[in-house]
Protein backbone atom coordinates (compact mmCIF):
# COMPACT_ATOMS: atom_id res chain seq x y z
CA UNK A 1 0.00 0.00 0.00
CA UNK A 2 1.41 3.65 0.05
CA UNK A 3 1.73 5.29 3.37
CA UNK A 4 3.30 8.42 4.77
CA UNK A 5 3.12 11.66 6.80
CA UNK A 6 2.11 14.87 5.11
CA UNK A 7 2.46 17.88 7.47
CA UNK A 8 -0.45 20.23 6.94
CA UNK A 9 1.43 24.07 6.47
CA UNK A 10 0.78 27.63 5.82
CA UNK A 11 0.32 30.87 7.64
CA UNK A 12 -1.88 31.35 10.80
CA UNK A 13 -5.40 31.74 9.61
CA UNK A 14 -6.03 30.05 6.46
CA UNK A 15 -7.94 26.99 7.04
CA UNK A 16 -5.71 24.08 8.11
CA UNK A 17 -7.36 22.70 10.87
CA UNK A 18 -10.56 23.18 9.45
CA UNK A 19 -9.46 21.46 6.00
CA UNK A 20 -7.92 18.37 7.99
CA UNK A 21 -11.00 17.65 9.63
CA UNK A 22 -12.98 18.04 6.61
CA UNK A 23 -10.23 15.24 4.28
CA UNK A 24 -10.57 13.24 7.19
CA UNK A 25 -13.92 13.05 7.40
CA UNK A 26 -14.30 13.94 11.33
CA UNK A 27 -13.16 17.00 13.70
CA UNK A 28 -9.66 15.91 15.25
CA UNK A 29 -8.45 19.56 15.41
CA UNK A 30 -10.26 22.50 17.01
CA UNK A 31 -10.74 25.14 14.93
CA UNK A 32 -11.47 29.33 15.68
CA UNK A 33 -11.29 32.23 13.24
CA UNK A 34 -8.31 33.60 16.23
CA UNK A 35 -4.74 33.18 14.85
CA UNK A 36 -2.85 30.56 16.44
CA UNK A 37 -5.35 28.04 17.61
CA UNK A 38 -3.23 24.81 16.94
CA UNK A 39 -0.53 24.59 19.80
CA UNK A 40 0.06 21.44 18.97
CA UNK A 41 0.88 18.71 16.20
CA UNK A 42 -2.57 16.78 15.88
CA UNK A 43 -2.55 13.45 13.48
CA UNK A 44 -5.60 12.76 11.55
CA UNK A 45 -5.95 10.03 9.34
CA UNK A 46 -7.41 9.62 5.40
CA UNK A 47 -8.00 5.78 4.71
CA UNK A 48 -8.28 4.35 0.95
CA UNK A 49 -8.01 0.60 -0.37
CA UNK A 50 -4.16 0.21 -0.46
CA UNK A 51 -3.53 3.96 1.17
CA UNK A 52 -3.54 6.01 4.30
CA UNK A 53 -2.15 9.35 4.82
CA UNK A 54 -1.80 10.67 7.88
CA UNK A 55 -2.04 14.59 7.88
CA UNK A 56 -0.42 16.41 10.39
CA UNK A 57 -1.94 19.67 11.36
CA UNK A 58 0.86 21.71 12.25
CA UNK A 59 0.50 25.67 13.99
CA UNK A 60 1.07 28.66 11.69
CA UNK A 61 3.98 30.00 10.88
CA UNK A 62 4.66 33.38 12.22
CA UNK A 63 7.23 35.79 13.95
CA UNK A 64 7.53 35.09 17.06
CA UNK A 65 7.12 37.23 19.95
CA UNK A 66 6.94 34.74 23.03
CA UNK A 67 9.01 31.74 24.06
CA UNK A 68 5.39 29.27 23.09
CA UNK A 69 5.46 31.09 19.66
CA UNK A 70 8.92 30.01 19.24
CA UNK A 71 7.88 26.42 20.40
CA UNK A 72 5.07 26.20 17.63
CA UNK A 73 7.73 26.94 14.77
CA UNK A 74 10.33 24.11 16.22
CA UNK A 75 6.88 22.12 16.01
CA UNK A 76 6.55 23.08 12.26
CA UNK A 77 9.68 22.73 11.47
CA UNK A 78 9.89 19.17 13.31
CA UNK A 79 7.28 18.16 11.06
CA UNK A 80 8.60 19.02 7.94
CA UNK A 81 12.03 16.97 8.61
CA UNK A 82 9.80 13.75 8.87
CA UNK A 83 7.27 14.64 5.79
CA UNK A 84 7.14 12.40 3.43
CA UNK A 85 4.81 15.19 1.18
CA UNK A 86 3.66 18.56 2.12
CA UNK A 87 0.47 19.85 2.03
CA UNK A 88 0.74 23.42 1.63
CA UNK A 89 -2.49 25.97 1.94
CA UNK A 90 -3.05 29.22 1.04
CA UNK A 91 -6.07 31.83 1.60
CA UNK A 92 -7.99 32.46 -1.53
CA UNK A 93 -9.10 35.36 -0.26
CA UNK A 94 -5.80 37.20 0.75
CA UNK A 95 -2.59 38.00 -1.42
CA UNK A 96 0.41 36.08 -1.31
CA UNK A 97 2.51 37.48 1.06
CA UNK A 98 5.76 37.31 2.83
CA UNK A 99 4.48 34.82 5.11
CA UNK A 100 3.60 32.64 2.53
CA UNK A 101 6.34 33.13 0.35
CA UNK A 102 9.19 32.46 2.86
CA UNK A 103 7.57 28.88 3.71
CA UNK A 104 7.34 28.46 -0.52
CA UNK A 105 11.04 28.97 -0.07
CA UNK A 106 11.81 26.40 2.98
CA UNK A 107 9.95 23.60 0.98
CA UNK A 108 11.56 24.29 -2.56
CA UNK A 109 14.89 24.28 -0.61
CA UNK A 110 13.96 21.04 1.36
CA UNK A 111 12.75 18.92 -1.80
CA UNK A 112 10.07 17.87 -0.56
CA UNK A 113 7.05 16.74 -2.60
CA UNK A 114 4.31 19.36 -2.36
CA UNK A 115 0.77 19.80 -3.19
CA UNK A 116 -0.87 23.32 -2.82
CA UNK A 117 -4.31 23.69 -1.57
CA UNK A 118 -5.70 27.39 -2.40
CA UNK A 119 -8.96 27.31 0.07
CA UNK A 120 -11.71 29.51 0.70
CA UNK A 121 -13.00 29.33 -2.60
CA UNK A 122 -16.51 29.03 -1.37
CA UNK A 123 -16.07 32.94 -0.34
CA UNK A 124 -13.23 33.78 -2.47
CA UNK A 125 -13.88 35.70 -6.73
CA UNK A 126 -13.28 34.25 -9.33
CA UNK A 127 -10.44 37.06 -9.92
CA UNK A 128 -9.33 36.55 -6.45
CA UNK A 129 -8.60 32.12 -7.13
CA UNK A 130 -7.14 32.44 -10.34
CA UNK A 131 -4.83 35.35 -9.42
CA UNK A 132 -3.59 33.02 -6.26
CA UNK A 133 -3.25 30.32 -8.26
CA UNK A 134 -1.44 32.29 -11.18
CA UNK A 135 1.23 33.87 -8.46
CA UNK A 136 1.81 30.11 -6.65
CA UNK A 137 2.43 28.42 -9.74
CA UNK A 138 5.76 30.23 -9.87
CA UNK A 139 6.92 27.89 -7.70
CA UNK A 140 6.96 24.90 -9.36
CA UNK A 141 5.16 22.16 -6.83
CA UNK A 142 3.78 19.20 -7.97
CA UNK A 143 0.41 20.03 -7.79
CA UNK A 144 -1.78 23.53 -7.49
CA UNK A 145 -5.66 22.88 -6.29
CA UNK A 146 -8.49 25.04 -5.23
CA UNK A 147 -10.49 23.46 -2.55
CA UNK A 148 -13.47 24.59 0.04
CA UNK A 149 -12.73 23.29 3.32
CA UNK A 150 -16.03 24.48 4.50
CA UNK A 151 -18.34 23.25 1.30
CA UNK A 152 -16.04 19.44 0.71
CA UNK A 153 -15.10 21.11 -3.18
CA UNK A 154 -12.67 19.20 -3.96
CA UNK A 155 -10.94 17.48 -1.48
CA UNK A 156 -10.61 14.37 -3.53
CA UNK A 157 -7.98 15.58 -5.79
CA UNK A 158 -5.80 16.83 -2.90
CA UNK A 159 -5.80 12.76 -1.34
CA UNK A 160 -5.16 11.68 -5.30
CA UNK A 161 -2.53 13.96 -5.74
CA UNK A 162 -0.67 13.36 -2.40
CA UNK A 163 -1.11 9.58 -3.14
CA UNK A 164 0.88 9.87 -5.79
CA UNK A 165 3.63 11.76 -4.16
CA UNK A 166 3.85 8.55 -1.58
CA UNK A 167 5.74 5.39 -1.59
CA UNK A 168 5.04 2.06 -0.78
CA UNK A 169 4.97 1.90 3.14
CA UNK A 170 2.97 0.30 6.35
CA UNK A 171 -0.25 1.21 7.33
CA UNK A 172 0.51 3.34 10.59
CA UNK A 173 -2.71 3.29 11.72
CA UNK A 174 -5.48 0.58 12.54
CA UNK A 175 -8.85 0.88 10.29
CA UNK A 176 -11.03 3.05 11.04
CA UNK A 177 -8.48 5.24 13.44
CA UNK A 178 -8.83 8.41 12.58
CA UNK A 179 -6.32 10.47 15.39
CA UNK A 180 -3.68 9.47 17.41
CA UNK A 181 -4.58 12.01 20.57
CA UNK A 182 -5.81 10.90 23.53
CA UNK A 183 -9.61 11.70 25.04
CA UNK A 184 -7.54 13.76 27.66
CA UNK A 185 -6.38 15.91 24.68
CA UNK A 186 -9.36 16.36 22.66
CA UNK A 187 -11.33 17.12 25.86
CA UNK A 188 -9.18 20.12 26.61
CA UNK A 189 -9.04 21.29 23.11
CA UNK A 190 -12.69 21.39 22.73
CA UNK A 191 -13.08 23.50 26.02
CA UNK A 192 -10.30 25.97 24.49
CA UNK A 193 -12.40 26.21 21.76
CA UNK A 194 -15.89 27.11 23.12
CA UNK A 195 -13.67 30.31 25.08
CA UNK A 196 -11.76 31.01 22.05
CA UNK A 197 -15.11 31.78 20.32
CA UNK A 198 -15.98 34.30 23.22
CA UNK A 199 -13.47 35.77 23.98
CA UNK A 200 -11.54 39.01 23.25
CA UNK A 201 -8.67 39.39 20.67
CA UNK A 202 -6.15 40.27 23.15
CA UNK A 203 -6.91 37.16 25.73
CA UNK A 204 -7.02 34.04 23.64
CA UNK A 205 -3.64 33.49 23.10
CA UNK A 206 -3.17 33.96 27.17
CA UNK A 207 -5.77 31.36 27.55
CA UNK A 208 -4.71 27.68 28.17
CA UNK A 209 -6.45 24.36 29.38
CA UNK A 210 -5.14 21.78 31.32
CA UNK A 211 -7.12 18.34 32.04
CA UNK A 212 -6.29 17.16 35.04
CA UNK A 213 -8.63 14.12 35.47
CA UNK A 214 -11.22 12.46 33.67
CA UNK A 215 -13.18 9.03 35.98
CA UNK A 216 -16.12 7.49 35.27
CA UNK A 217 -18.57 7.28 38.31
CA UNK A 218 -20.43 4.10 39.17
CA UNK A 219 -23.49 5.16 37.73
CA UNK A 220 -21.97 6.06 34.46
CA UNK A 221 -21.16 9.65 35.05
CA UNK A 222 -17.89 10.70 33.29
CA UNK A 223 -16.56 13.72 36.09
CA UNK A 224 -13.83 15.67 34.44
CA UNK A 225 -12.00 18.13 36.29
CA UNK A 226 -10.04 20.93 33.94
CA UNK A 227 -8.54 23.97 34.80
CA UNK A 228 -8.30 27.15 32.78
CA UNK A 229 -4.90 28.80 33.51
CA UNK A 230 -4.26 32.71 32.44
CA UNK A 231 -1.28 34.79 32.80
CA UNK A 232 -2.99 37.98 34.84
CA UNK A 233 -5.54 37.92 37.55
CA UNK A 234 -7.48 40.89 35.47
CA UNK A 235 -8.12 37.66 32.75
CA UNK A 236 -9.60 35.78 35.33
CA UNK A 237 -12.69 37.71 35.67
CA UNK A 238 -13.08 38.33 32.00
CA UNK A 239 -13.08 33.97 31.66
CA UNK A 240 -15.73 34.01 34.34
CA UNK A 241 -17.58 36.45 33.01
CA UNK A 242 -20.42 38.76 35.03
CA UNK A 243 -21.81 36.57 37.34
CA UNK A 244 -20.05 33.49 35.81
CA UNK A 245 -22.07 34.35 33.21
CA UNK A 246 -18.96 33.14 30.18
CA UNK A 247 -17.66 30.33 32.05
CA UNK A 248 -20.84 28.46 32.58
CA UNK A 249 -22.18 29.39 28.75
CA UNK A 250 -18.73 28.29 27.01
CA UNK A 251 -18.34 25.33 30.00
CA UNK A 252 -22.26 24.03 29.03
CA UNK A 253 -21.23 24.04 25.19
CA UNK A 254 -18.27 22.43 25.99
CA UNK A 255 -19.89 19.70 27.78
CA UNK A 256 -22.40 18.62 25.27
CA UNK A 257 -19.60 18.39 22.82
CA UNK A 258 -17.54 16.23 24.80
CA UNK A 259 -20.50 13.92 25.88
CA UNK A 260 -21.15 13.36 22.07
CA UNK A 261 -16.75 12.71 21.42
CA UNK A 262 -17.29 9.85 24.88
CA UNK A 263 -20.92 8.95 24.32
CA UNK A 264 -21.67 9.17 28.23
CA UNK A 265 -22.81 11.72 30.70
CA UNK A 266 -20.45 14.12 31.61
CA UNK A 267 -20.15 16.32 35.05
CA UNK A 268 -17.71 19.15 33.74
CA UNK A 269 -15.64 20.92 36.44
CA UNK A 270 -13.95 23.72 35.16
CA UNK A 271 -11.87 26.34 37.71
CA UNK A 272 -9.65 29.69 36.32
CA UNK A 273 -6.22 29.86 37.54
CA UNK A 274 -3.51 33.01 37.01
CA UNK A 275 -0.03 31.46 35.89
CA UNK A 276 2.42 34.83 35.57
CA UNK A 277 3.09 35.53 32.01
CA UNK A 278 3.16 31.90 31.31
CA UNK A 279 3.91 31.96 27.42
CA UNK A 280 7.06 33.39 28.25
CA UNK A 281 7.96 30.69 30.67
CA UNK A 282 9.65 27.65 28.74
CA UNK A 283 9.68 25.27 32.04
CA UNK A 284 5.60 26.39 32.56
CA UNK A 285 4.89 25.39 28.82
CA UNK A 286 6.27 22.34 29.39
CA UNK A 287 4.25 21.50 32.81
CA UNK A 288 1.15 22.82 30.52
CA UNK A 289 1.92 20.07 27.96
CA UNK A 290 2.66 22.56 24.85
């Protein structure tokens, strides 16, 4: 069969989470119109008779300003060493810029076999697609392809052209296994999500989610205890909101959502906690798992 990793890249912002869960069929990354949602490498997985890629949704590259946003480019950049394609994805609806031409540059200087997805077509001109399209080509990939993320257009043609960038190889993952993160992950992701959606520009990227325990009760009752850790005590009452008013809201979404991923019950216990300018604390990243 062919097999092989295909790191999922591009600028913060233009779709890759949302277009991995869409080839794969199922959400396995979070997704939120803030830039920088994806902290972390998530693994979903595309199964064909005689192929399975496994996409790696990696965070977007950007300039750094914190010691995390310097951990999500090692992450990128991590990925790309062990690609065995690249699936590269631009925003229809924006110009090629910098951003986008400076990782154009890291792949054509790596070798690596690349596909280009131009996404957003669903909201994107005419003008707008083949303009994108016209400007990428200049770079000389293997193959150029405007997709919807949001509508399914053509996603097809992105798993038929990466299959033919692969090579014969093991099937990494058992049938029908669509990520490789555990509940304990996904669980925290999907609570970051339901605050990222409500919350101000300046706070999400301050905002992070910690699962601490998840047990099943006797009667069935999955308890999961989760804490929601900020780096200054005037965040704390904007994640609580008046009253509570954000915290239960986001924390009631959250919970249906999760009951659906388990397919139980589920008693969510979320508390807010101030960790000191944590993004610029390397040894607090690491005790936050990122």
């Amino acid at each position: 069969m062919r097999s092989g990793f295909v790191p999922v890249v591009g600028r913060p912002n233009v779709g890759k989470s949302t277009l991995v869960n869409a080839l794969v069929g199922t959400k396995v990354a979070i997704t939120s119109p803030r830039p920088q949602t994806t902290r972390n490498v998530i693994r979903g997985v595309v199964h064909r008779d005689g192929l399975q890629v496994v996409f790696v949704d990696t965070p977007g590259l950007h300039r750094p300003r914190t010691a995390l946003g310097e951990r999500l480019n090692r992450l990128v950049g991590d990925s790309l060493a062990e690609a065995d394609a690249v699936l590269f994805v631009l925003d229809a609806t924006q110009k090629i810029g910098p951003g986008d031409r400076l990782i154009a540059q890291r792949l054509t200087e790596a070798g690596t076999p690349t596909v280009v997805a131009v996404n957003k077509i669903d909201v994107a001109s005419d003008d707008e697609i083949v303009a994108q399209l016209g400007t990428a080509g200049e770079w000389d990939f293997a193959a150029y392809i405007p997709v919807s993320a949001l509508s399914g257009d053509h996603l097809e043609p992105v798993v038929e052209e990466l299959s033919a960038l692969l090579g014969e190889g093991p099937a990494f993952f058992p049938p029908g296994m669509v990520t490789d993160q555990p509940e304990e992950f996904l669980i925290g992701e999907l609570i970051r999500e339901h605050f990222l959606a409500r919350l101000r520009e300046e706070l999400p990227h301050s905002l992070a989610v910690v699962v601490e325990e998840v047990s099943t009760r006797d009667d069935g009752l999955v308890h999961v205890d989760a804490k929601l850790v900020v780096e200054r005590s005037s965040q704390k009452g904007i994640v609580l909101g008046k009253g509570g008013s954000l915290i239960k809201e986001a924390g009631s979404e959250a919970r249906r959502e999760i009951e659906t991923l388990l397919g139980a019950r589920v008693f969510l216990d979320l508390r807010v906690r101030v960790e000191q300018d944590w993004q610029r604390r390397p040894g607090l990243i690491d005790r936050l798992g990122l």
